[in-house]
PDB file of N, CA and C in Angstrom:
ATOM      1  N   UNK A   1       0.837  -1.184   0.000  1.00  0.00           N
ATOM      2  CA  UNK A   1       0.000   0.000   0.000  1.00  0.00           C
ATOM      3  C   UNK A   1       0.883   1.248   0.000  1.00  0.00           C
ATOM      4  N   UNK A   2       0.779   2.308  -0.674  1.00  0.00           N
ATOM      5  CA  UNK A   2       1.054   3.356  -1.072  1.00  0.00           C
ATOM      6  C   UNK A   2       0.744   3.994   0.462  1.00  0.00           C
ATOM      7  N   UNK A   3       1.822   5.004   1.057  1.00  0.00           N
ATOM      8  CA  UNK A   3       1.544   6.178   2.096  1.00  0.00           C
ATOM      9  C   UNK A   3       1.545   7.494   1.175  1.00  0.00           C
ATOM     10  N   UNK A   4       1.458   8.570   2.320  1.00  0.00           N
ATOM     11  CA  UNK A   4       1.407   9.735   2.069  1.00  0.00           C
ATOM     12  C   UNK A   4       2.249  10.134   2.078  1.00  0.00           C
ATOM     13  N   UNK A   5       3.092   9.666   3.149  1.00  0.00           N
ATOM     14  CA  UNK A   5       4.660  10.480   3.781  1.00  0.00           C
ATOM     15  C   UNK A   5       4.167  11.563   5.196  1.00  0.00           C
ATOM     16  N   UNK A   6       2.207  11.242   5.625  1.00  0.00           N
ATOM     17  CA  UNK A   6       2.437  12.083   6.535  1.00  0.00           C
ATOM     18  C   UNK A   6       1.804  11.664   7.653  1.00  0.00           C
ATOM     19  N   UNK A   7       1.706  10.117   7.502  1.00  0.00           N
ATOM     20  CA  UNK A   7       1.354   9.472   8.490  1.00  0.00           C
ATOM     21  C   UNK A   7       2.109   9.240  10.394  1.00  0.00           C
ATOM     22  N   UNK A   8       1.257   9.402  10.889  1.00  0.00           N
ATOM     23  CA  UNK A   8       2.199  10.131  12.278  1.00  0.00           C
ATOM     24  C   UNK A   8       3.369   9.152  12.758  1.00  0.00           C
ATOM     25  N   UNK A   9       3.616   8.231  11.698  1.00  0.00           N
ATOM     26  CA  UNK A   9       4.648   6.980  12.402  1.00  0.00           C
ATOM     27  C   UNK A   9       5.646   7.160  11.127  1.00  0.00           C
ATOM     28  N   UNK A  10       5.423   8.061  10.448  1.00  0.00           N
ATOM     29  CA  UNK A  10       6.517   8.525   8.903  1.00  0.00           C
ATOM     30  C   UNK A  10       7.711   9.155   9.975  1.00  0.00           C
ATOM     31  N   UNK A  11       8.746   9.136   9.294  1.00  0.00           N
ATOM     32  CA  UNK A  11      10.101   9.510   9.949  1.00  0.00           C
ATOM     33  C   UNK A  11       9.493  11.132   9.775  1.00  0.00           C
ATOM     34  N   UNK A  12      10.468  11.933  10.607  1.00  0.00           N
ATOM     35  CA  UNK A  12      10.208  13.543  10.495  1.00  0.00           C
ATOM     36  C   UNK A  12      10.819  13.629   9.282  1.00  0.00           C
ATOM     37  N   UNK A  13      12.397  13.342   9.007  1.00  0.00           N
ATOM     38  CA  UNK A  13      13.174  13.968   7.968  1.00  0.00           C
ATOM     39  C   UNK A  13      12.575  13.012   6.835  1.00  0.00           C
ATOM     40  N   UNK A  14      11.804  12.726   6.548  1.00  0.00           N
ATOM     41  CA  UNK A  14      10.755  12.093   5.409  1.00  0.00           C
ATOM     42  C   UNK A  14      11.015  12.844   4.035  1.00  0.00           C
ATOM     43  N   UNK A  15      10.282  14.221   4.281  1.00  0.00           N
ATOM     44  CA  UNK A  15      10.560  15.101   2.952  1.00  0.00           C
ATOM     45  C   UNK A  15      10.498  16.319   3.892  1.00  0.00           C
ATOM     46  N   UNK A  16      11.356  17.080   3.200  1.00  0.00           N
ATOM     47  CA  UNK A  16      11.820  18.177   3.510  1.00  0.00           C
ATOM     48  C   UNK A  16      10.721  19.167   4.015  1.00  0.00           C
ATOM     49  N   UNK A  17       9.520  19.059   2.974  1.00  0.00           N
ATOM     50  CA  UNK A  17       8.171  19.965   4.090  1.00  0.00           C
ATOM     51  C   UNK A  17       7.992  19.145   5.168  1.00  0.00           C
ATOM     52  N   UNK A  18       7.940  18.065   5.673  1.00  0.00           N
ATOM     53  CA  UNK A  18       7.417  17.697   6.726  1.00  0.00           C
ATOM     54  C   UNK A  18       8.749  18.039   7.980  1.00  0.00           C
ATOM     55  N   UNK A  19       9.465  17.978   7.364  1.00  0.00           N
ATOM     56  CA  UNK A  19      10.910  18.682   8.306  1.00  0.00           C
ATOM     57  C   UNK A  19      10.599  20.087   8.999  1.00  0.00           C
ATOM     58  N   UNK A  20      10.216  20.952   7.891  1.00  0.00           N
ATOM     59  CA  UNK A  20      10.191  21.910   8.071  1.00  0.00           C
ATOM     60  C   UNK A  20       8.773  22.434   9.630  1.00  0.00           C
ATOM     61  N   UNK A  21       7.862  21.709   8.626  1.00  0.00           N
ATOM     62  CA  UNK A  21       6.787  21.418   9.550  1.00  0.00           C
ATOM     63  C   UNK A  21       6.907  21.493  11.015  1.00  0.00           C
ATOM     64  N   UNK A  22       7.597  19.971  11.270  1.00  0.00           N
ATOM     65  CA  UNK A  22       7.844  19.679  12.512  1.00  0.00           C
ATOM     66  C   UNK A  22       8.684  20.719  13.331  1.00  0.00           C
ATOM     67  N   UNK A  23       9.614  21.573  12.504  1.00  0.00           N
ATOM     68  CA  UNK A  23      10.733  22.437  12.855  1.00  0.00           C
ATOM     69  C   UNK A  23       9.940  23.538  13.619  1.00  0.00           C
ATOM     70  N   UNK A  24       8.886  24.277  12.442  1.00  0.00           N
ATOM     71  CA  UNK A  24       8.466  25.276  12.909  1.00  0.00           C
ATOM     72  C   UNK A  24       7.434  25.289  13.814  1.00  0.00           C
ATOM     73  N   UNK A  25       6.403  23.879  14.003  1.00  0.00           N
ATOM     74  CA  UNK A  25       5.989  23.309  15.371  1.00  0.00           C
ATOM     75  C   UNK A  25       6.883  23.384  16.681  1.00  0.00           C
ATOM     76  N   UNK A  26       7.537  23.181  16.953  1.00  0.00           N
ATOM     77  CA  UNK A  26       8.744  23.320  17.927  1.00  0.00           C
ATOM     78  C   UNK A  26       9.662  24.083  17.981  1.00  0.00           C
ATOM     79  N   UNK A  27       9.776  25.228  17.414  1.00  0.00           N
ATOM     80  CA  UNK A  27      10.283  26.462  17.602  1.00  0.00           C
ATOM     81  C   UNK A  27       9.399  27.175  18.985  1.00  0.00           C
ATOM     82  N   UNK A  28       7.865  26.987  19.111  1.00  0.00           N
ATOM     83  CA  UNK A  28       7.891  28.092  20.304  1.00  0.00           C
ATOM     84  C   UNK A  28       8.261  27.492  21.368  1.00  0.00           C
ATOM     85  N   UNK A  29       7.973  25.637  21.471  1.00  0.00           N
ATOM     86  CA  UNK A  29       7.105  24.976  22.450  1.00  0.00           C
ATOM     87  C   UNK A  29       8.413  25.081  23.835  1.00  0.00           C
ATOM     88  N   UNK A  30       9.459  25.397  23.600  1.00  0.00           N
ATOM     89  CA  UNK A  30      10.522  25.703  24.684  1.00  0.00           C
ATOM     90  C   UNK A  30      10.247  26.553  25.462  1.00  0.00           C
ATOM     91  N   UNK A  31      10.040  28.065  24.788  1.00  0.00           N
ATOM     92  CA  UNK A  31       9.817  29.393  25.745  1.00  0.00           C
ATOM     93  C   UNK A  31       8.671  29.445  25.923  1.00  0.00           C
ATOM     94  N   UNK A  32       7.533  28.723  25.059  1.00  0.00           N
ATOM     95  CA  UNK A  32       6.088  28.920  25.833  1.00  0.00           C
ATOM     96  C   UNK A  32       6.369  27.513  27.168  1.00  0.00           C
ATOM     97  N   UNK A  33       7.086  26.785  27.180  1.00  0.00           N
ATOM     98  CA  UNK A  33       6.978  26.189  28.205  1.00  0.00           C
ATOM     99  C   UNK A  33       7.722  26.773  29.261  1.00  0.00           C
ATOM    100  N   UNK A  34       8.487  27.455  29.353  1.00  0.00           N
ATOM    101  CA  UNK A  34       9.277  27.973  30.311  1.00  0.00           C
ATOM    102  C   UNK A  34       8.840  29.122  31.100  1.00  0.00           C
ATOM    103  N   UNK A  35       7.725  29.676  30.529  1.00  0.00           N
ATOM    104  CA  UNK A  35       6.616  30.615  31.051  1.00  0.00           C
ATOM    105  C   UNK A  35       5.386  30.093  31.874  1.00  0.00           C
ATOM    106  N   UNK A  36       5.649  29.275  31.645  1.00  0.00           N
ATOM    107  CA  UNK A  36       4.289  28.174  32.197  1.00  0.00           C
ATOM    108  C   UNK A  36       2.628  27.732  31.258  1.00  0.00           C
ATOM    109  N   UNK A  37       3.253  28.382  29.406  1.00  0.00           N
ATOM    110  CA  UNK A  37       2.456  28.648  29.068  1.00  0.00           C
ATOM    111  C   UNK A  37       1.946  26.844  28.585  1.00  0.00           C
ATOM    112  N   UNK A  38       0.931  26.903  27.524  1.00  0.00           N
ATOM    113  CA  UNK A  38       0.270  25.445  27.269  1.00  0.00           C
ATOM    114  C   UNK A  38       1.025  25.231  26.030  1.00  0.00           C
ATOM    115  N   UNK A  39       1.658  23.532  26.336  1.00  0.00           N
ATOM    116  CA  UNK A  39       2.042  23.028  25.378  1.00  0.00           C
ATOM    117  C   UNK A  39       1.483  21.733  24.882  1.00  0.00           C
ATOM    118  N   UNK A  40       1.466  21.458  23.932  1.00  0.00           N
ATOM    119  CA  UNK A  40       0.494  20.386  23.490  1.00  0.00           C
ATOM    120  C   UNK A  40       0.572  19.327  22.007  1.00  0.00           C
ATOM    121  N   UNK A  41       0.791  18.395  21.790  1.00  0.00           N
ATOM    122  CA  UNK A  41       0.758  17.807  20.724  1.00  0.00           C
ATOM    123  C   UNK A  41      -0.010  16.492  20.302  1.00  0.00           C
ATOM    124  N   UNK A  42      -0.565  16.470  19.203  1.00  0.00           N
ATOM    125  CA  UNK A  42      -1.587  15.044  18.634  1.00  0.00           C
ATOM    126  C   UNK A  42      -0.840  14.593  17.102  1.00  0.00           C
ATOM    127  N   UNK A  43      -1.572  13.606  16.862  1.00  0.00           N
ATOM    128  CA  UNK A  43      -1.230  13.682  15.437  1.00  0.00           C
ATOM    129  C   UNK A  43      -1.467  14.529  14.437  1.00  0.00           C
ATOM    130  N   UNK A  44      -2.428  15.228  14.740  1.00  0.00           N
ATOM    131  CA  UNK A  44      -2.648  16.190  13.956  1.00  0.00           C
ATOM    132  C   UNK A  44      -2.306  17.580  13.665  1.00  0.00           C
ATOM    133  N   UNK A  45      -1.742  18.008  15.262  1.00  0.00           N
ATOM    134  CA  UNK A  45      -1.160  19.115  15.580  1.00  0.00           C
ATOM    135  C   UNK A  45      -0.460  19.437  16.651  1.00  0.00           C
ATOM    136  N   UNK A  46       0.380  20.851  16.649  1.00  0.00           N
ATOM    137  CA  UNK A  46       1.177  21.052  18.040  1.00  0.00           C
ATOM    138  C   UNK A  46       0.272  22.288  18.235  1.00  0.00           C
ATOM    139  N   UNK A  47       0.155  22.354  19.196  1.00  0.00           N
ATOM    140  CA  UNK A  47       0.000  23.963  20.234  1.00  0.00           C
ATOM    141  C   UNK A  47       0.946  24.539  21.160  1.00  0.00           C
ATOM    142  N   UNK A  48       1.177  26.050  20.906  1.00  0.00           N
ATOM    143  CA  UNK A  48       2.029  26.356  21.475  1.00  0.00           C
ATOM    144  C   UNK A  48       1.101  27.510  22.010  1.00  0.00           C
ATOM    145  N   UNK A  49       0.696  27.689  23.798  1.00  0.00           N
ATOM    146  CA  UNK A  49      -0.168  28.866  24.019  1.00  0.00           C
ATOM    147  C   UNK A  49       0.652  29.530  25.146  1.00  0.00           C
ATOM    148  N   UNK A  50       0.904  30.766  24.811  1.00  0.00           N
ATOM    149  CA  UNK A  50       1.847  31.802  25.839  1.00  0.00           C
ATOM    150  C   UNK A  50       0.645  32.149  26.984  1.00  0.00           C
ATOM    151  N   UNK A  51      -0.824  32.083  26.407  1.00  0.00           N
ATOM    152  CA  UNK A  51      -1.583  32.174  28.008  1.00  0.00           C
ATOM    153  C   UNK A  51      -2.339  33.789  28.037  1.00  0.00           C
ATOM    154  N   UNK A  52      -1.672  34.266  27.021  1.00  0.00           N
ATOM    155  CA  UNK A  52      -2.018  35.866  27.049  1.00  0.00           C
ATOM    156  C   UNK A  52      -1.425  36.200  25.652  1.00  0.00           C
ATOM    157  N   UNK A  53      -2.043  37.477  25.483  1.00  0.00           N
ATOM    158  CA  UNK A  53      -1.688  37.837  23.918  1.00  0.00           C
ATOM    159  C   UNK A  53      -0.027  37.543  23.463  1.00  0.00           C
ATOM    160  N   UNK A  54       0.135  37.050  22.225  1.00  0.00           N
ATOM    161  CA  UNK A  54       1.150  37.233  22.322  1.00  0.00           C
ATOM    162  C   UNK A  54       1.856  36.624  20.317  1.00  0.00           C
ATOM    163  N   UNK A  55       1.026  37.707  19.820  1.00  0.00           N
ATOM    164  CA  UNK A  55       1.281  37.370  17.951  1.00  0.00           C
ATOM    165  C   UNK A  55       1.177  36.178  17.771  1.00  0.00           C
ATOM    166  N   UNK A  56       2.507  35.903  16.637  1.00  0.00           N
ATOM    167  CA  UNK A  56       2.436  34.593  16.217  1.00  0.00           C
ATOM    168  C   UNK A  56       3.268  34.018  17.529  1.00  0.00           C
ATOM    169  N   UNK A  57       3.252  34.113  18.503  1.00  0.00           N
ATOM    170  CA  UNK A  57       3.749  33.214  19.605  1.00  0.00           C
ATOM    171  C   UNK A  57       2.683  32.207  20.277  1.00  0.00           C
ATOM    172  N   UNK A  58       1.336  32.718  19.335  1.00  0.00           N
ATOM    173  CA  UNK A  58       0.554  32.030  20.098  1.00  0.00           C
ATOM    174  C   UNK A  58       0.254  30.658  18.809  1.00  0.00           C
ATOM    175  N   UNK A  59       0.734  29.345  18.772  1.00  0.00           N
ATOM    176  CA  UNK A  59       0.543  29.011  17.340  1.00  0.00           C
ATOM    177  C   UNK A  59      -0.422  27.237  17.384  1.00  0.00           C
ATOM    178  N   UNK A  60      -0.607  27.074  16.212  1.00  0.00           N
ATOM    179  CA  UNK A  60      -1.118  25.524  16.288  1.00  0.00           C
ATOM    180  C   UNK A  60      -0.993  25.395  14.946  1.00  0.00           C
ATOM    181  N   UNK A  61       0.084  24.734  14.802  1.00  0.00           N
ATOM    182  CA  UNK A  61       0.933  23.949  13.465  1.00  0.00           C
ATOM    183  C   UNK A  61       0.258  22.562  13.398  1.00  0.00           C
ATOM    184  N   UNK A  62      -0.493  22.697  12.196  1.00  0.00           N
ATOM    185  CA  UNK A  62      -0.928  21.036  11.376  1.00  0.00           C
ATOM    186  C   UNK A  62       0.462  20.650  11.183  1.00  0.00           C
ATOM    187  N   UNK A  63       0.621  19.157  11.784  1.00  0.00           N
ATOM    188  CA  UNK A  63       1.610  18.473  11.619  1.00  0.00           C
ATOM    189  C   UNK A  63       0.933  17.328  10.436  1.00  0.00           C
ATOM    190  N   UNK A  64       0.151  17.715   9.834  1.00  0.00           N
ATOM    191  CA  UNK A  64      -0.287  16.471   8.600  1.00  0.00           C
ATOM    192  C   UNK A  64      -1.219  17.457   7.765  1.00  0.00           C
ATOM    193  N   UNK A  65      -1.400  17.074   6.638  1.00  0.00           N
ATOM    194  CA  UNK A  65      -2.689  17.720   5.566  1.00  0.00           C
ATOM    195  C   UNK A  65      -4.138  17.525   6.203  1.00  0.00           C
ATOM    196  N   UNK A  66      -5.040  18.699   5.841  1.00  0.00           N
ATOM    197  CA  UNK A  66      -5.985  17.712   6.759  1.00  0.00           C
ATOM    198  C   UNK A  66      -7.292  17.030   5.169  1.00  0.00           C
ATOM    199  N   UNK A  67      -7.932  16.022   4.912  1.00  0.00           N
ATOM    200  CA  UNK A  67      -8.271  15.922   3.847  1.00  0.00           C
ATOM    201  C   UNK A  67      -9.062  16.612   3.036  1.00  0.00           C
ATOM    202  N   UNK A  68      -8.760  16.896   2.297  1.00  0.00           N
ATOM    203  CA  UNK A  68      -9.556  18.043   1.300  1.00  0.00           C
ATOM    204  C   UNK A  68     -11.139  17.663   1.189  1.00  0.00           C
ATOM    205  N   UNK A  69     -11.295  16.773   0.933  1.00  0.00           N
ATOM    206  CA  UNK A  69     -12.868  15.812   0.865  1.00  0.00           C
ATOM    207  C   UNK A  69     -13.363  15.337   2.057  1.00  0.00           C
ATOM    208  N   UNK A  70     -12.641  15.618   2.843  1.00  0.00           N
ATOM    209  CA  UNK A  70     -13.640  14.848   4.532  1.00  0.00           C
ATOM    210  C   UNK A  70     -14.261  16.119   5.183  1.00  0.00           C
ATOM    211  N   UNK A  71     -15.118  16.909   5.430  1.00  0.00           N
ATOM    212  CA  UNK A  71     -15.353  17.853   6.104  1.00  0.00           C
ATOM    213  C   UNK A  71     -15.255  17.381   7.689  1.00  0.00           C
ATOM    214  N   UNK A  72     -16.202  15.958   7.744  1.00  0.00           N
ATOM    215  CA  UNK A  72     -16.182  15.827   9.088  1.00  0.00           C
ATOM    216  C   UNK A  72     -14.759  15.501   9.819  1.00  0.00           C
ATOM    217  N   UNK A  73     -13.797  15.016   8.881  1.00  0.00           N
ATOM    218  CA  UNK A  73     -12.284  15.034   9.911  1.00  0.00           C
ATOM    219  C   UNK A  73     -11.768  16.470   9.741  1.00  0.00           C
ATOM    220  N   UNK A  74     -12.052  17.610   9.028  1.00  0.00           N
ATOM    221  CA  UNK A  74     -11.643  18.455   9.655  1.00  0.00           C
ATOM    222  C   UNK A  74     -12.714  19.605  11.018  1.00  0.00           C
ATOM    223  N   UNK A  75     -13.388  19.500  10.867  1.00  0.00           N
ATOM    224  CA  UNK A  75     -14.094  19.431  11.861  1.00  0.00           C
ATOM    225  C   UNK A  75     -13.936  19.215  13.507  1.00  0.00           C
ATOM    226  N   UNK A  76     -13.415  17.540  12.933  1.00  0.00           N
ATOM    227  CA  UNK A  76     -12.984  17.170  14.504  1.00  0.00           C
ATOM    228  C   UNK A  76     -11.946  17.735  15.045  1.00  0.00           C
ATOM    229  N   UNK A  77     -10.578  17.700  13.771  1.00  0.00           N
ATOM    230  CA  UNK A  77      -9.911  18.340  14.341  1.00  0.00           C
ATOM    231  C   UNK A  77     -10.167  20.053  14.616  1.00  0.00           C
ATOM    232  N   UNK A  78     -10.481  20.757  13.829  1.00  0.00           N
ATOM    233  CA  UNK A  78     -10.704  22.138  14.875  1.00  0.00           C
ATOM    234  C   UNK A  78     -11.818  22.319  16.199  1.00  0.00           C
ATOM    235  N   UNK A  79     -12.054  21.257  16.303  1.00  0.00           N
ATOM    236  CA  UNK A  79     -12.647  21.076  17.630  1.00  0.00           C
ATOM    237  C   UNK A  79     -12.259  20.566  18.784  1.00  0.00           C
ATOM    238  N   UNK A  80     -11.247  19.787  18.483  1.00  0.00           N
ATOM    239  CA  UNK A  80      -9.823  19.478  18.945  1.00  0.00           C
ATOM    240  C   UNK A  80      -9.179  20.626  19.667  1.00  0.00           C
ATOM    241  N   UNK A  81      -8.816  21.379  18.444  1.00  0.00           N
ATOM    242  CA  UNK A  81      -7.823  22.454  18.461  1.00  0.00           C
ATOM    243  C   UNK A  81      -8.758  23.743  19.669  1.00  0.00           C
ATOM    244  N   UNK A  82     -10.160  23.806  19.584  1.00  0.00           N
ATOM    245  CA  UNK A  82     -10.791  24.701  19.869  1.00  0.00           C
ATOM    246  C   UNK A  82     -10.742  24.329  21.471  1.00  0.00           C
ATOM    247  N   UNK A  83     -10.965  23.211  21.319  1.00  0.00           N
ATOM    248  CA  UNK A  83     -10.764  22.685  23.043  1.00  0.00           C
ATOM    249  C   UNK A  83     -10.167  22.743  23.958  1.00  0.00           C
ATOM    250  N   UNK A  84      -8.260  22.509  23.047  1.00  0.00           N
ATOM    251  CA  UNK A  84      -7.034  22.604  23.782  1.00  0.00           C
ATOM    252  C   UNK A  84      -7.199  23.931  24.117  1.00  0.00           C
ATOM    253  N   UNK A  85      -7.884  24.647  23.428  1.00  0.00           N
ATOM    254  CA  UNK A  85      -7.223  26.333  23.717  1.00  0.00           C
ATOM    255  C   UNK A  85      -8.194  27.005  24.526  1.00  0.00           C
ATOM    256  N   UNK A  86      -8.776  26.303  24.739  1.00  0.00           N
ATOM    257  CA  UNK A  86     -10.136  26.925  25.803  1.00  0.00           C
ATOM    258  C   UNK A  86      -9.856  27.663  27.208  1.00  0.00           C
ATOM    259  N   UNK A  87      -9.996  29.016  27.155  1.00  0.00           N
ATOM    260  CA  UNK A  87      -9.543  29.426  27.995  1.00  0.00           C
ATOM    261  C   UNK A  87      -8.223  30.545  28.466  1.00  0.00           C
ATOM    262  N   UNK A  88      -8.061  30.601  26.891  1.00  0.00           N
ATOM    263  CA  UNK A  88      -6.747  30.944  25.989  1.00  0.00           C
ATOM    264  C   UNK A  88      -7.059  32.959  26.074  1.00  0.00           C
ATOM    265  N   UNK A  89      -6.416  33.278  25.986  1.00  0.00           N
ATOM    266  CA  UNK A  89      -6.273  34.687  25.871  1.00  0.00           C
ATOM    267  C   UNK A  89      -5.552  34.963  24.105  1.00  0.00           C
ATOM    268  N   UNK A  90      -6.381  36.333  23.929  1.00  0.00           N
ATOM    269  CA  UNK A  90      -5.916  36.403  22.696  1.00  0.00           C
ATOM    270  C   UNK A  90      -6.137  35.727  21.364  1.00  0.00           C
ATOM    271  N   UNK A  91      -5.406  35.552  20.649  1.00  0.00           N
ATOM    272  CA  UNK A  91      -5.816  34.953  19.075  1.00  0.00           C
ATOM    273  C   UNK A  91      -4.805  34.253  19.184  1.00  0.00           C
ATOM    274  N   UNK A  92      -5.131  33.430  17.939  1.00  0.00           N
ATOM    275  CA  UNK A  92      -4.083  32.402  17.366  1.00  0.00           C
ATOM    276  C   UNK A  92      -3.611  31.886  15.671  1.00  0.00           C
ATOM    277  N   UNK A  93      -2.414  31.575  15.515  1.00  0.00           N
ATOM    278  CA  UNK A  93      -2.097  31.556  14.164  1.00  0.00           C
ATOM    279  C   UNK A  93      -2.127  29.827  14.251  1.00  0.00           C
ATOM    280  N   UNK A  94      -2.813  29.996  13.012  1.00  0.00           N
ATOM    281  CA  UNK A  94      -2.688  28.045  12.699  1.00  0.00           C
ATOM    282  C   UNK A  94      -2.059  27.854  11.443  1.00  0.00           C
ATOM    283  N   UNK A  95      -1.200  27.445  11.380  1.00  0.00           N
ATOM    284  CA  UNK A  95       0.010  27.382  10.392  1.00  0.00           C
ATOM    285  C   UNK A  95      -0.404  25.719  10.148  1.00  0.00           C
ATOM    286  N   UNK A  96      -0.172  26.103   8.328  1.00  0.00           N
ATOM    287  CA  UNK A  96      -0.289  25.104   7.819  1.00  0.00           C
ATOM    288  C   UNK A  96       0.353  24.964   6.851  1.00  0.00           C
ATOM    289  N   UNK A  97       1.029  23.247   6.368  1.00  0.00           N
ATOM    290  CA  UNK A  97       1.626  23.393   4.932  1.00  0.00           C
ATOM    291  C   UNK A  97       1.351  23.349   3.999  1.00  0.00           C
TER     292      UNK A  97
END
């Protein structure tokens, strides 16, 4: 069977977007953790929440495509996403590839 390359058990350094991906997922999750802010990851995504305003510091990187034709899996996941952040101050950037 044929993969995608973005299945959550695919190596990171797979292809170079999914590198990147993962890279720029984990760029905040250090200093938002060191603040005490919310850090968080699924297969589908990372969250990085500083807790209070704070630009693109506040982020939730798709770590996979989400399917163009499924409404209801994307759905779940921003309900997902809406959940983790409940409680959240400010806005948020959802970075995608």
């Amino acid at each position: 069977m044929l993969t995608t390359g973005w299945e959550p058990d695919a190596p990171v350094g797979d292809t170079l977007l999914r590198r990147f991906a993962f890279a720029v997922a984990g760029a905040w999750e250090p200093a938002v953790a060191a603040i005490g802010g919310r850090v968080a990851r699924c297969a589908e995504c990372a969250v990085a929440d500083f807790g209070r305003p704070a630009g693109y510091g506040n982020t939730v990187t798709l770590l996979q495509p989400l399917p163009p034709g499924d409404p209801t899996r994307v759905d779940a996941v921003l309900d997902s996403i809406e959940t983790t952040l409940a409680g959240g101050k400010g806005m948020v950037c959802l970075l995608s590839a």
